[in-house]
C-alpha atoms as a PDB file:
ATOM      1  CA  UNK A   1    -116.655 329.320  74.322  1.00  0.00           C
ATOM      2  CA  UNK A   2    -119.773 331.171  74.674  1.00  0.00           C
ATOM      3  CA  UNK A   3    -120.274 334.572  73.874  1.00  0.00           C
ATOM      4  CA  UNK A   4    -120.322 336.182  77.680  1.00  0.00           C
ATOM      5  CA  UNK A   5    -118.059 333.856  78.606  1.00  0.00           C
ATOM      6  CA  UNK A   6    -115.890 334.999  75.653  1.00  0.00           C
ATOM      7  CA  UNK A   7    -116.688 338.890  76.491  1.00  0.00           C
ATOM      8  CA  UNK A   8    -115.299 338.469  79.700  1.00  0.00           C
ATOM      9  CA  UNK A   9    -112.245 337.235  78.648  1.00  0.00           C
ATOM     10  CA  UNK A  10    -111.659 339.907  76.614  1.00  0.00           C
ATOM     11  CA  UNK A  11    -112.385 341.884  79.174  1.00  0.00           C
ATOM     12  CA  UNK A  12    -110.184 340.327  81.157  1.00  0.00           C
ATOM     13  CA  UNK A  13    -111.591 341.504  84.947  1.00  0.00           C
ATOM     14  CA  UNK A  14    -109.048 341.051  87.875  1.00  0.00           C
ATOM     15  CA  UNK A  15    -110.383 341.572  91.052  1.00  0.00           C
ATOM     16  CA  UNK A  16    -109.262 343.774  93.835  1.00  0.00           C
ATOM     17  CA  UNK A  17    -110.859 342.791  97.434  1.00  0.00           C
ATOM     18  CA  UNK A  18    -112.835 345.402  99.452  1.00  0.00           C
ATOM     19  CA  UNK A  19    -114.079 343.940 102.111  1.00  0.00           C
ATOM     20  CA  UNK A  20    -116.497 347.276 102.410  1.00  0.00           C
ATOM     21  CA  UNK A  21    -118.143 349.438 105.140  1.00  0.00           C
ATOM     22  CA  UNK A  22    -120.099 350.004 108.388  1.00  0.00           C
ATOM     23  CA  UNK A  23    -122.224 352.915 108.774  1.00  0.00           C
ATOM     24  CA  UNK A  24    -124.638 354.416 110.668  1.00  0.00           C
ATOM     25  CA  UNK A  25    -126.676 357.639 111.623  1.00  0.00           C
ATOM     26  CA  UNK A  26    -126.812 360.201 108.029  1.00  0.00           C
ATOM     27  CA  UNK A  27    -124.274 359.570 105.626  1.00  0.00           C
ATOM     28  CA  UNK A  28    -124.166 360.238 101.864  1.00  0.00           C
ATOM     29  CA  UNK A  29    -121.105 359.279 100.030  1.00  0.00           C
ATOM     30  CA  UNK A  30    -120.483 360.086  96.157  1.00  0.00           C
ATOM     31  CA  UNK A  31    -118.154 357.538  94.514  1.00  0.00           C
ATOM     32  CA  UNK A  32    -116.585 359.487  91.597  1.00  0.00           C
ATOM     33  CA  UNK A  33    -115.737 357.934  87.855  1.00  0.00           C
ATOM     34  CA  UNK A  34    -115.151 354.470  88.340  1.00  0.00           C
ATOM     35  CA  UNK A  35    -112.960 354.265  85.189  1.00  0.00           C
ATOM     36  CA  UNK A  36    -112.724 350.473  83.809  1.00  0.00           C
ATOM     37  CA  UNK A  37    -113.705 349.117  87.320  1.00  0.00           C
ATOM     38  CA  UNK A  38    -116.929 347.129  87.993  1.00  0.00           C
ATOM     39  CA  UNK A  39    -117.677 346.475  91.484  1.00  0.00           C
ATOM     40  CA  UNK A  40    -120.138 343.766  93.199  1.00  0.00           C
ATOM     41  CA  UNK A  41    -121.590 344.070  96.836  1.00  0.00           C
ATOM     42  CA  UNK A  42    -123.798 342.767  99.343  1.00  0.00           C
ATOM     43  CA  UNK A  43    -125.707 344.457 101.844  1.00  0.00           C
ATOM     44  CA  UNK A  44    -125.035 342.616 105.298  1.00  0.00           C
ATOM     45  CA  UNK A  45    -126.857 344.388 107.852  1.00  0.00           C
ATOM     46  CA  UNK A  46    -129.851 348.097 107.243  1.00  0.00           C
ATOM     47  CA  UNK A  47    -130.235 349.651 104.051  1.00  0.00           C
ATOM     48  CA  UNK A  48    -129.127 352.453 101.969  1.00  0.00           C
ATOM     49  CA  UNK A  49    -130.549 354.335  98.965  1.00  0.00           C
ATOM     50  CA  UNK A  50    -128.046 353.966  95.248  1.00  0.00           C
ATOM     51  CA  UNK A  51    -128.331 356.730  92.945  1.00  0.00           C
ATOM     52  CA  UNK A  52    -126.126 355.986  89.373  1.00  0.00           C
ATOM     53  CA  UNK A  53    -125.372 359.087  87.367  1.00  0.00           C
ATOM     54  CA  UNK A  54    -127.181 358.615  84.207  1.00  0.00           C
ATOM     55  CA  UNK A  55    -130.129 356.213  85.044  1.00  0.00           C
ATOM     56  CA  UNK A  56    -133.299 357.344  85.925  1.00  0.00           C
ATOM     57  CA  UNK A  57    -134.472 354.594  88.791  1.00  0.00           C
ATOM     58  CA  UNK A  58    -133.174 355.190  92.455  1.00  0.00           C
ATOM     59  CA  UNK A  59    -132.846 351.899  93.838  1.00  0.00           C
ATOM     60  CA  UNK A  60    -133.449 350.621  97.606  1.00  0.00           C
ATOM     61  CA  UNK A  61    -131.177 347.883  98.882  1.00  0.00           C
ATOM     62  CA  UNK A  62    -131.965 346.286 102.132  1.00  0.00           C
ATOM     63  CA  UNK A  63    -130.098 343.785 103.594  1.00  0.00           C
ATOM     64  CA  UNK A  64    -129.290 340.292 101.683  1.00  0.00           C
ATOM     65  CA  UNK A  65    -129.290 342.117  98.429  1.00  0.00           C
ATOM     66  CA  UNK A  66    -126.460 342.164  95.807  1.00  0.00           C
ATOM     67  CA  UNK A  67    -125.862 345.127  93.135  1.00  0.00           C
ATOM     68  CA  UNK A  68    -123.470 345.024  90.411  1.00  0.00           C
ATOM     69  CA  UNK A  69    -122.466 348.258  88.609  1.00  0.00           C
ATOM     70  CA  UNK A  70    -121.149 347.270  85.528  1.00  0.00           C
ATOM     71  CA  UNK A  71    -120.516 349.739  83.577  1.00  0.00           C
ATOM     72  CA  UNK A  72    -117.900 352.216  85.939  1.00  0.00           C
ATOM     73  CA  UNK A  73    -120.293 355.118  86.309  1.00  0.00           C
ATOM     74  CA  UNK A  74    -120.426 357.174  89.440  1.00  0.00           C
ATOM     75  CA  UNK A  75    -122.819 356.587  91.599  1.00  0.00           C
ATOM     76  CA  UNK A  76    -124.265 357.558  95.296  1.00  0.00           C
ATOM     77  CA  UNK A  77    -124.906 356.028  98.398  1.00  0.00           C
ATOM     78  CA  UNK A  78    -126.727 357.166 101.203  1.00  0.00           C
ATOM     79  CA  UNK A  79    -128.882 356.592 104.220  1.00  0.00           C
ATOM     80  CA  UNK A  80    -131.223 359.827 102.493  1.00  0.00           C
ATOM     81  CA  UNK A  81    -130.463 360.756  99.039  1.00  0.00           C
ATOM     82  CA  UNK A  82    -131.514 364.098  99.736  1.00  0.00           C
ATOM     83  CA  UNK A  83    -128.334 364.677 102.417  1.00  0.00           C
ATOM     84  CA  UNK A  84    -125.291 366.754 100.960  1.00  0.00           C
ATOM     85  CA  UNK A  85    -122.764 363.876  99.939  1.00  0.00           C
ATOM     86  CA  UNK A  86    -119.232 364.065 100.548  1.00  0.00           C
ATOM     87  CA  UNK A  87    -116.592 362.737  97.875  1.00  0.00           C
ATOM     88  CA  UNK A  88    -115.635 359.065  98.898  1.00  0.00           C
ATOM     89  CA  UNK A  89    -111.819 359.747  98.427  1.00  0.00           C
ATOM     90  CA  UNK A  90    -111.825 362.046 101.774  1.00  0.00           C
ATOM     91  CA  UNK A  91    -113.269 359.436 104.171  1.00  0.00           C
ATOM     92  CA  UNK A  92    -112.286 355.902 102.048  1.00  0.00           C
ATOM     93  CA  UNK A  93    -108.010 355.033 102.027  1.00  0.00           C
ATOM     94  CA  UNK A  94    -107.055 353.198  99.010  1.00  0.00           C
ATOM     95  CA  UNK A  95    -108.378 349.920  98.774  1.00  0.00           C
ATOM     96  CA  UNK A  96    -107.051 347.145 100.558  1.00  0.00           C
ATOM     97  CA  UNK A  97    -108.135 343.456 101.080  1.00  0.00           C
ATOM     98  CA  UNK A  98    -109.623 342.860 104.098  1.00  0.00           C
ATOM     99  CA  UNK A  99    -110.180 346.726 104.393  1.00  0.00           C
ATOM    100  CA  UNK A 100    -113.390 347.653 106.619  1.00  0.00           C
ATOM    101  CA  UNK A 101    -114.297 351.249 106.991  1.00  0.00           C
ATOM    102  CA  UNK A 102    -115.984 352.886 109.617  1.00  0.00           C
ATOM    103  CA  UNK A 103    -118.366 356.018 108.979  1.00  0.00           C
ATOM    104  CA  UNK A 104    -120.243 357.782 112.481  1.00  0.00           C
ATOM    105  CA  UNK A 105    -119.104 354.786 114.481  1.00  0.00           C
ATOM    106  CA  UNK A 106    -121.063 352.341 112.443  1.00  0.00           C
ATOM    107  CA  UNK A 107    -123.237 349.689 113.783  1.00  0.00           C
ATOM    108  CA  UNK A 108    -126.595 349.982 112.085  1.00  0.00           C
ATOM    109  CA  UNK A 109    -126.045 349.396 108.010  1.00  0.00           C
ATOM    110  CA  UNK A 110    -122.788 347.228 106.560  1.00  0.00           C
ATOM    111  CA  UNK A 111    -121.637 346.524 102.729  1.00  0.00           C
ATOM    112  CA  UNK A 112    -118.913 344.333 101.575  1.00  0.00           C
ATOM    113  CA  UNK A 113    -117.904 342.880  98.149  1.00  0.00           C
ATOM    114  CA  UNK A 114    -115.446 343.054  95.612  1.00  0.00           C
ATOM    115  CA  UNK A 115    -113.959 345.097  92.697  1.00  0.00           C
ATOM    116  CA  UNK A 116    -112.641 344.071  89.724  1.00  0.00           C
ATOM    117  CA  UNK A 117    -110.627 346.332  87.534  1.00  0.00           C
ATOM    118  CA  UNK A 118    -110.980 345.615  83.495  1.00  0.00           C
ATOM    119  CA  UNK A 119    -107.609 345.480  81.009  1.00  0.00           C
ATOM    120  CA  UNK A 120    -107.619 346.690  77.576  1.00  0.00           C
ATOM    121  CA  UNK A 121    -107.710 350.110  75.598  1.00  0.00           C
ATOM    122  CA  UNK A 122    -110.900 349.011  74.611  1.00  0.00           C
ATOM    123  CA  UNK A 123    -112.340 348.038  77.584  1.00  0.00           C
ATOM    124  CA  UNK A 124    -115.064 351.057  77.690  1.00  0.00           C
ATOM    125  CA  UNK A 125    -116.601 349.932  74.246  1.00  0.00           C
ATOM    126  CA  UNK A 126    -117.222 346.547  75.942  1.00  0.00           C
ATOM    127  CA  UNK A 127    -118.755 348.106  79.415  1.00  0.00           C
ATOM    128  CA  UNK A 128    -120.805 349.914  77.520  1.00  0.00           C
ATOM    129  CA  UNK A 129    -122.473 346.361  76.524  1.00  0.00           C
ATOM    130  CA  UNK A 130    -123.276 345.553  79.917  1.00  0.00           C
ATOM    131  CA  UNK A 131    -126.070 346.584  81.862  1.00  0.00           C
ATOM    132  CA  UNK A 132    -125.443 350.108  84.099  1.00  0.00           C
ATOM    133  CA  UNK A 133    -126.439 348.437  86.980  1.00  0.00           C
ATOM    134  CA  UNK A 134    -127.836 344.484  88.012  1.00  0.00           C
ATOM    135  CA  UNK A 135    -129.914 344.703  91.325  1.00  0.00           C
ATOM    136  CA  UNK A 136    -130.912 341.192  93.165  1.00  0.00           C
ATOM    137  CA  UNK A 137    -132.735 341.365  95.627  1.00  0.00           C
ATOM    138  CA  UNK A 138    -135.030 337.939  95.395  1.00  0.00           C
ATOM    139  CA  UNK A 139    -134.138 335.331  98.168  1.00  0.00           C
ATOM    140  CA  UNK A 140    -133.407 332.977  95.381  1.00  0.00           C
ATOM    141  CA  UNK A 141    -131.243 335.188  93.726  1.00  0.00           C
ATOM    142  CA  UNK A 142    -129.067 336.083  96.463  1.00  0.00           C
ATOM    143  CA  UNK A 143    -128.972 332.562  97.811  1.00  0.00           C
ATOM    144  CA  UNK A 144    -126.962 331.434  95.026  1.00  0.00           C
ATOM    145  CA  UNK A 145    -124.792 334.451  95.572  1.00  0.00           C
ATOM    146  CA  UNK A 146    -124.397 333.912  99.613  1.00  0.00           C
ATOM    147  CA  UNK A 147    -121.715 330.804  98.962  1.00  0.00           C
ATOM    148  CA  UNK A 148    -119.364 333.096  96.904  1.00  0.00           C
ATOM    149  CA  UNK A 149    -119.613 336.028  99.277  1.00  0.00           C
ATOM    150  CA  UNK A 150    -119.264 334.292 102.407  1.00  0.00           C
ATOM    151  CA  UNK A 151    -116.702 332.068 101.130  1.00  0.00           C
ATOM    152  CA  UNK A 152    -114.954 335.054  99.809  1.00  0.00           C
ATOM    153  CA  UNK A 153    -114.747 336.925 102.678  1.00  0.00           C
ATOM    154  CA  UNK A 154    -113.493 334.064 104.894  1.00  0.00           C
ATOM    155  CA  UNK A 155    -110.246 333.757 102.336  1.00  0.00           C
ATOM    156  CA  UNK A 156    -110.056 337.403 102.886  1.00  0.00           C
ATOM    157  CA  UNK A 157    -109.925 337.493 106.453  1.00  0.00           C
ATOM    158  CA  UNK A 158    -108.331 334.297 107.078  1.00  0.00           C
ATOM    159  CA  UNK A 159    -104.948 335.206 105.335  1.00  0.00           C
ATOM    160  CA  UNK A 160    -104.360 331.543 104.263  1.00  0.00           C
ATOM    161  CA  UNK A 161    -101.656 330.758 101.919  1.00  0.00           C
ATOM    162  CA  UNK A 162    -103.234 330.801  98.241  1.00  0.00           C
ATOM    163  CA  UNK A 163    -105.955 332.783  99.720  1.00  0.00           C
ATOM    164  CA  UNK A 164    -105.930 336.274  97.548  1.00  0.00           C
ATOM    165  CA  UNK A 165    -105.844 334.005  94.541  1.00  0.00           C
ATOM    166  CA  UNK A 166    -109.099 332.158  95.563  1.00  0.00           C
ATOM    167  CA  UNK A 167    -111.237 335.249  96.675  1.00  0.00           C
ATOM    168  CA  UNK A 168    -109.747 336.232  92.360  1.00  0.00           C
ATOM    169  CA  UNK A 169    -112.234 332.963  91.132  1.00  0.00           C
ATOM    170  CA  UNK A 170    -114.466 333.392  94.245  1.00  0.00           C
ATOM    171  CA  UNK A 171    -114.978 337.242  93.108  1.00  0.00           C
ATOM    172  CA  UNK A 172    -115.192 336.168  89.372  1.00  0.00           C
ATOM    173  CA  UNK A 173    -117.969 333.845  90.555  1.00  0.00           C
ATOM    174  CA  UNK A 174    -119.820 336.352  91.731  1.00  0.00           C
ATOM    175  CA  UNK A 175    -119.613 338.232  88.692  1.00  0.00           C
ATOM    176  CA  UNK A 176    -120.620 335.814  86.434  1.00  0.00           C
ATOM    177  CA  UNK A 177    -123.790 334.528  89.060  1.00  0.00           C
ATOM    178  CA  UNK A 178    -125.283 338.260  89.250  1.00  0.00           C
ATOM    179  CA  UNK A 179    -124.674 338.698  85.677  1.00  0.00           C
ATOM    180  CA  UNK A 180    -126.494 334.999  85.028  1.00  0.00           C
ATOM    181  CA  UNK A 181    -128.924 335.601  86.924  1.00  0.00           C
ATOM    182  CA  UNK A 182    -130.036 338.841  85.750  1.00  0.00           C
ATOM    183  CA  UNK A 183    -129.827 338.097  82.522  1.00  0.00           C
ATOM    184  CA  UNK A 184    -132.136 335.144  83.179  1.00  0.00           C
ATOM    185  CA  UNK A 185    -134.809 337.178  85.231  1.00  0.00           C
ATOM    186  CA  UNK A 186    -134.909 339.949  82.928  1.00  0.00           C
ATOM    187  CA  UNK A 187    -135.554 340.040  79.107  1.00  0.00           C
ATOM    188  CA  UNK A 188    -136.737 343.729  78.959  1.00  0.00           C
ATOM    189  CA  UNK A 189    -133.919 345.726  78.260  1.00  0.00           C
ATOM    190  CA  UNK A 190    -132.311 346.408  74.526  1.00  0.00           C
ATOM    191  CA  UNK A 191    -128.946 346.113  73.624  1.00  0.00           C
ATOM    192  CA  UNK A 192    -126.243 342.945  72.988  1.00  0.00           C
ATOM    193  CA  UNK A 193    -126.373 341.412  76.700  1.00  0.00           C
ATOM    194  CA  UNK A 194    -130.596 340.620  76.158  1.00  0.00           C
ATOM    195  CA  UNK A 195    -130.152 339.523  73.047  1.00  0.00           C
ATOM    196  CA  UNK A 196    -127.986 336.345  74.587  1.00  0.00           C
ATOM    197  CA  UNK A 197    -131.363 336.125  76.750  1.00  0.00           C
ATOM    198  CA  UNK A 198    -133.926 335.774  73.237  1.00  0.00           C
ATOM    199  CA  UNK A 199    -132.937 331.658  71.811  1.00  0.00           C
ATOM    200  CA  UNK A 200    -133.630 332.935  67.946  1.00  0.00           C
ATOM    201  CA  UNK A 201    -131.453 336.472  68.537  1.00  0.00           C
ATOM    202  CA  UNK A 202    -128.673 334.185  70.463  1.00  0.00           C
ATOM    203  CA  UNK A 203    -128.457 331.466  68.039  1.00  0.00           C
ATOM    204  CA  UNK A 204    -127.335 334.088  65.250  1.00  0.00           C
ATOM    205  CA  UNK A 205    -124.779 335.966  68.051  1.00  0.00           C
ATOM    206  CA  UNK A 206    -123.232 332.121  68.610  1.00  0.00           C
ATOM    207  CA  UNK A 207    -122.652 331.565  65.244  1.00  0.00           C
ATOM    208  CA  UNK A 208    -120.747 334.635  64.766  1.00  0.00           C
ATOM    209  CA  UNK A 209    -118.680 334.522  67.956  1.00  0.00           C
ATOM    210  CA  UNK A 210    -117.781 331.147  66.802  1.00  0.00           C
ATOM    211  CA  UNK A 211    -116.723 331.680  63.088  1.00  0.00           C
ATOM    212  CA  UNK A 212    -115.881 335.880  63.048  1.00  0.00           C
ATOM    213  CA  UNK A 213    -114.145 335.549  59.468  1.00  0.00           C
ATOM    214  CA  UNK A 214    -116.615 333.885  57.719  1.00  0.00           C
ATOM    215  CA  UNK A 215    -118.685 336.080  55.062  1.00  0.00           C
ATOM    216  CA  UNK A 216    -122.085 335.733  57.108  1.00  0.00           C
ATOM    217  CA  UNK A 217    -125.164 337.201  55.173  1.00  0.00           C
ATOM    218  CA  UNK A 218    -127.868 338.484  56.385  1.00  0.00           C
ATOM    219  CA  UNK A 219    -130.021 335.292  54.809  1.00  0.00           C
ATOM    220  CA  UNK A 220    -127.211 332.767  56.357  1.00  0.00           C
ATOM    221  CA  UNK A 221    -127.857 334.633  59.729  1.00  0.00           C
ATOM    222  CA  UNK A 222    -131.610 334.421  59.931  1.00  0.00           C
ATOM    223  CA  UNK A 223    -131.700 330.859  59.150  1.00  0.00           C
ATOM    224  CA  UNK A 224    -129.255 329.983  61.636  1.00  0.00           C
ATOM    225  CA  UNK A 225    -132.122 332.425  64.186  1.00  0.00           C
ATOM    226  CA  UNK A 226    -134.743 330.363  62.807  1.00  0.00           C
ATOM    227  CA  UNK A 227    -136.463 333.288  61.229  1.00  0.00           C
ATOM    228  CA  UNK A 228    -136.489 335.228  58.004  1.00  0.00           C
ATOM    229  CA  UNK A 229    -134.152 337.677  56.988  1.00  0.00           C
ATOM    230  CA  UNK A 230    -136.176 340.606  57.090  1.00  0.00           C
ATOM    231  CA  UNK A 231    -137.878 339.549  60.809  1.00  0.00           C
ATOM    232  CA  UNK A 232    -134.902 339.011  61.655  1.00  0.00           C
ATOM    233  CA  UNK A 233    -132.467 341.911  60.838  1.00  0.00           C
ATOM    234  CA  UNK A 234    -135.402 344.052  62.487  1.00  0.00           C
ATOM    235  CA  UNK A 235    -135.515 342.374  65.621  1.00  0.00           C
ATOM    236  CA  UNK A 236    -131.500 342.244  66.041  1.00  0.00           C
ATOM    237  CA  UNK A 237    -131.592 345.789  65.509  1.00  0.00           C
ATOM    238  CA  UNK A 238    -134.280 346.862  67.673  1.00  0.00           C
ATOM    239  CA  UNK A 239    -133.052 344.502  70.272  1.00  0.00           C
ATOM    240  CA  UNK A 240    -129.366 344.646  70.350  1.00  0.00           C
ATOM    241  CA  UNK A 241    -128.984 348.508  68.519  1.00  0.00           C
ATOM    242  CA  UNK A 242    -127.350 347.683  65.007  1.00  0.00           C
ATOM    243  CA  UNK A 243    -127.624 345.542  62.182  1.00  0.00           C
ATOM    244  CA  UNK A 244    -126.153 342.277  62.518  1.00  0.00           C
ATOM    245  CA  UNK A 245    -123.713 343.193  59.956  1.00  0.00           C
ATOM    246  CA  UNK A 246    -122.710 346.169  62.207  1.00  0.00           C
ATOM    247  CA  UNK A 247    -122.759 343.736  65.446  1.00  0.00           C
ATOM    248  CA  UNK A 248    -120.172 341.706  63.473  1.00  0.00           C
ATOM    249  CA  UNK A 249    -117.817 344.125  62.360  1.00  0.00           C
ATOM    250  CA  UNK A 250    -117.265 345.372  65.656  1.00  0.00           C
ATOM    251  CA  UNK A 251    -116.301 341.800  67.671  1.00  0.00           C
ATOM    252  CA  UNK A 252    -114.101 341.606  64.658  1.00  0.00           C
ATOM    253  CA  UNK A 253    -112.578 344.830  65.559  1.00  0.00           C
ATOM    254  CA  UNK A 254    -112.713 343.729  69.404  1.00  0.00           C
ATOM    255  CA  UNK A 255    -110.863 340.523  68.825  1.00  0.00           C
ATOM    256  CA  UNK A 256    -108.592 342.753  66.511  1.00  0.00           C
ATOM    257  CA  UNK A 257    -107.469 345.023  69.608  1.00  0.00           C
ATOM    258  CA  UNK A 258    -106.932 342.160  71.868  1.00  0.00           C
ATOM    259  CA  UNK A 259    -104.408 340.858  69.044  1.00  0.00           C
ATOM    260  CA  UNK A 260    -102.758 343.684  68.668  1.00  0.00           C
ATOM    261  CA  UNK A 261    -102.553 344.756  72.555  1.00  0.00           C
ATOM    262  CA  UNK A 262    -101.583 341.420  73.373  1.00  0.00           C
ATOM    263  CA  UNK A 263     -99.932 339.639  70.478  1.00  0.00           C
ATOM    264  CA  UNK A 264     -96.841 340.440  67.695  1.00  0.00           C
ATOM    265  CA  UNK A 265     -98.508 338.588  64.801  1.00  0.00           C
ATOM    266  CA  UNK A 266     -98.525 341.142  61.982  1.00  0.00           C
ATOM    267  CA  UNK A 267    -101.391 342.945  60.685  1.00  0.00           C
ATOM    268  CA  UNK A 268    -101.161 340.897  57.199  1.00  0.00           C
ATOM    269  CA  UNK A 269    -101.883 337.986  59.991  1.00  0.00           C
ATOM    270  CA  UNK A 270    -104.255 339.181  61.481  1.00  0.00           C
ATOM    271  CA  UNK A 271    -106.632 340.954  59.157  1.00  0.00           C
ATOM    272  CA  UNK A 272    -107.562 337.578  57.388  1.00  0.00           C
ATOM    273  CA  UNK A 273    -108.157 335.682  60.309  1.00  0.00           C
ATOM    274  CA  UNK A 274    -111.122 337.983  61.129  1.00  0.00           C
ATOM    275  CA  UNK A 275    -112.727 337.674  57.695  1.00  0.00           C
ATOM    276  CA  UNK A 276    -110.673 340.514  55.300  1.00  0.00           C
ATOM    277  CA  UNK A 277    -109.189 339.874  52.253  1.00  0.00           C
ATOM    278  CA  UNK A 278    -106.670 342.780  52.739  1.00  0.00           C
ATOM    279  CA  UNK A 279    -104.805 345.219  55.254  1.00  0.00           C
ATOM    280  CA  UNK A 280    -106.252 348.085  53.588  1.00  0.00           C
ATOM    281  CA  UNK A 281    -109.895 346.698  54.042  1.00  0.00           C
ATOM    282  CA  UNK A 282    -109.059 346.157  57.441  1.00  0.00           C
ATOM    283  CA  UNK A 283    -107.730 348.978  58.849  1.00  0.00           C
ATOM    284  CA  UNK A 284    -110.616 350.895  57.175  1.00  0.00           C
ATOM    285  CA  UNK A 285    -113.059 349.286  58.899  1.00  0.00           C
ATOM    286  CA  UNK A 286    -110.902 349.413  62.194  1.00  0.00           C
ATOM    287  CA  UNK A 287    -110.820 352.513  62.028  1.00  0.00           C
ATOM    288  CA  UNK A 288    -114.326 353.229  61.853  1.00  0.00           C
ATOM    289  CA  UNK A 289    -114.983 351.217  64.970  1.00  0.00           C
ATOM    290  CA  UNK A 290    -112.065 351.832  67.081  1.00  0.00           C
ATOM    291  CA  UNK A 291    -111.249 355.592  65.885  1.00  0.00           C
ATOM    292  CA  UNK A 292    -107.341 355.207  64.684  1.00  0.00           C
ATOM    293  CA  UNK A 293    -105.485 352.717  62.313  1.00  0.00           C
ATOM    294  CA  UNK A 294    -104.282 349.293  64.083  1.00  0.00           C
ATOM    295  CA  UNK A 295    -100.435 350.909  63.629  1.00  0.00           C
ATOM    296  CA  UNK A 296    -101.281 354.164  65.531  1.00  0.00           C
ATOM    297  CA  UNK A 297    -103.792 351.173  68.462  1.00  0.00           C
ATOM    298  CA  UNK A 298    -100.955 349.246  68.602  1.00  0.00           C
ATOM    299  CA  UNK A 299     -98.692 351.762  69.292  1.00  0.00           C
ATOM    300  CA  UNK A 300    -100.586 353.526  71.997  1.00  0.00           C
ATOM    301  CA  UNK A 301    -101.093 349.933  73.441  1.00  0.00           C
ATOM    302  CA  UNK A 302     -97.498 349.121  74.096  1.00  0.00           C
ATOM    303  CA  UNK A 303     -96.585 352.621  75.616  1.00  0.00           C
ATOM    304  CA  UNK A 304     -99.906 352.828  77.694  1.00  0.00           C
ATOM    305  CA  UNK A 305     -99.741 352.710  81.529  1.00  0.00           C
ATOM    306  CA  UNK A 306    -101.470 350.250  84.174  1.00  0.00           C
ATOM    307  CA  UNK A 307    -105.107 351.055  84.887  1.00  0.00           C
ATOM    308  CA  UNK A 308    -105.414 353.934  87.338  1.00  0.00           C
ATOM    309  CA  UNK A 309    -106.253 352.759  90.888  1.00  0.00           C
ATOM    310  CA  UNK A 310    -109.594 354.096  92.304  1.00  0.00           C
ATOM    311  CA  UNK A 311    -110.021 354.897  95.716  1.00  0.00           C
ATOM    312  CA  UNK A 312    -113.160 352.769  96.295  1.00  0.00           C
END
């Protein structure tokens, strides 16, 4: 499995259908904490202004665009950012498939897309690894998006028998797409999700996501790059934000809490099959990453409730 491929499984994204909204005149909505939900749109018809707390650039979407916002983070939309915004839970029910809200009597700007709410206790140390926000806006790039969308909305609104579970793998398809395709259009940004963009930086992440227990050294993990091991441990870390080492440590503590939220083996099971040659080694280094032993993880995982549903 490859290693986004393998990050989304852990992350295990099931998708709740919003079919969206139809606007017009001034409008400015605020969409609060989106907490372990990452939602996907299209713009069908006008344009709107998207504001994300916590990132600098305002972005314009105009019709035929797609935006992904990855990471859960509250964000705006409006016709003119500089209107008052009202809080999306007094004008938006909860979320329903097929759902289409109105706002003014709409006619003149329309969204529609999907949500997908994220499992895990750890699920906000993966987000975190994504991008806050994937804009596409090239014809190319939303042509091999239009498929998914309009296929998924037809499922939606058509009702057919087996037709929530395929706008699920329509919606994951469009997840995966924007994700590819940003990914593959931009190599600027720092952090683990370029790094599967740069071949040398890749290679290394591949080898690790393939064989987590093994003792990798820095030397071992350069050669596999194709570099040296001082170019590169300072390229993974100014790309990607820690050492390799580091970057290692921590899948190993990812694949650790899926494990434990989702498996009985023991902890004397599980700590060698992610590389340690003892329980105490391993919870010490869990702890580090994750914040509380596996015992006390565990625990909280079996007596913790469902996501929370957001309102849009």
């Amino acid at each position: 499995m490859d290693p986004l491929s393998e990050f989304l499984s852990l992350l295990k994204p099931s998708s709740t259908i919003s079919s969206g909204f139809d606007a017009t005149g001034d409008w400015s909505i605020q969409f609060g904490d989106q907490h372990h939900q990452i939602k996907c749109y299209v713009i069908l018809s006008g344009g709107c202004w998207l504001a994300v707390d916590g990132v600098g650039n305002i972005v314009r979407l105009e019709q035929g665009d797609c935006f992904v916002l990855p990471r859960g983070l509250s964000f705006r939309l409006a016709s003119d950012l500089n209107l008052p915004s009202v809080a999306a839970s007094t004008i938006f029910p909860p979320a329903r498939a097929g759902g289409m809200v109105t706002v003014n009597g709409g006619g003149s700007f329309s969204l529609v897309g999907a949500r997908f709410a994220v499992g895990g206790n750890h699920a906000d140390i993966l987000l975190e690894m994504l991008p806050p926000i994937v804009h596409l806006s090239q014809e190319a790039e939303r042509d091999a998006l239009r498929w998914s969308i309009e296929r998924m909305m037809q499922e939606v609104r058509s009702q057919q028998p087996g037709g929530y579970l395929m706008a699920q793998y329509l919606a994951h398809m469009m997840l995966l797409q924007a994700l590819r395709i940003h990914l593959a259009r931009d190599h600027q940004g720092t952090g683990w999700f370029y790094a599967l963009a740069d071949k040398h930086l890749s290679s290394a992440i591949r080898a690790m996501h393939a064989d987590p227990a093994k003792n990798w050294t820095l030397a071992e993990l350069g050669e596999t790059a194709g570099m040296s091991r001082s170019v590169f441990a300072e390229r993974f870390k100014a790309i990607v934000g820690e050492t390799p080492i580091d970057y290692l440590s921590r899948w190993r503590m990812l694949l650790a809490c899926n494990r434990l939220e989702n498996g009985d083996d023991p902890i004397s099971v599980v700590a060698p099959a992610l590389g340690y040659q003892s329980e105490s080694a391993f919870s010490k280094a869990f702890k580090r990453v994750i914040g509380c032993s596996p015992r006390q993880y565990r625990g909280q995982a079996n007596f913790s409730s469902e996501t929370r549903p957001v309102p849009w």
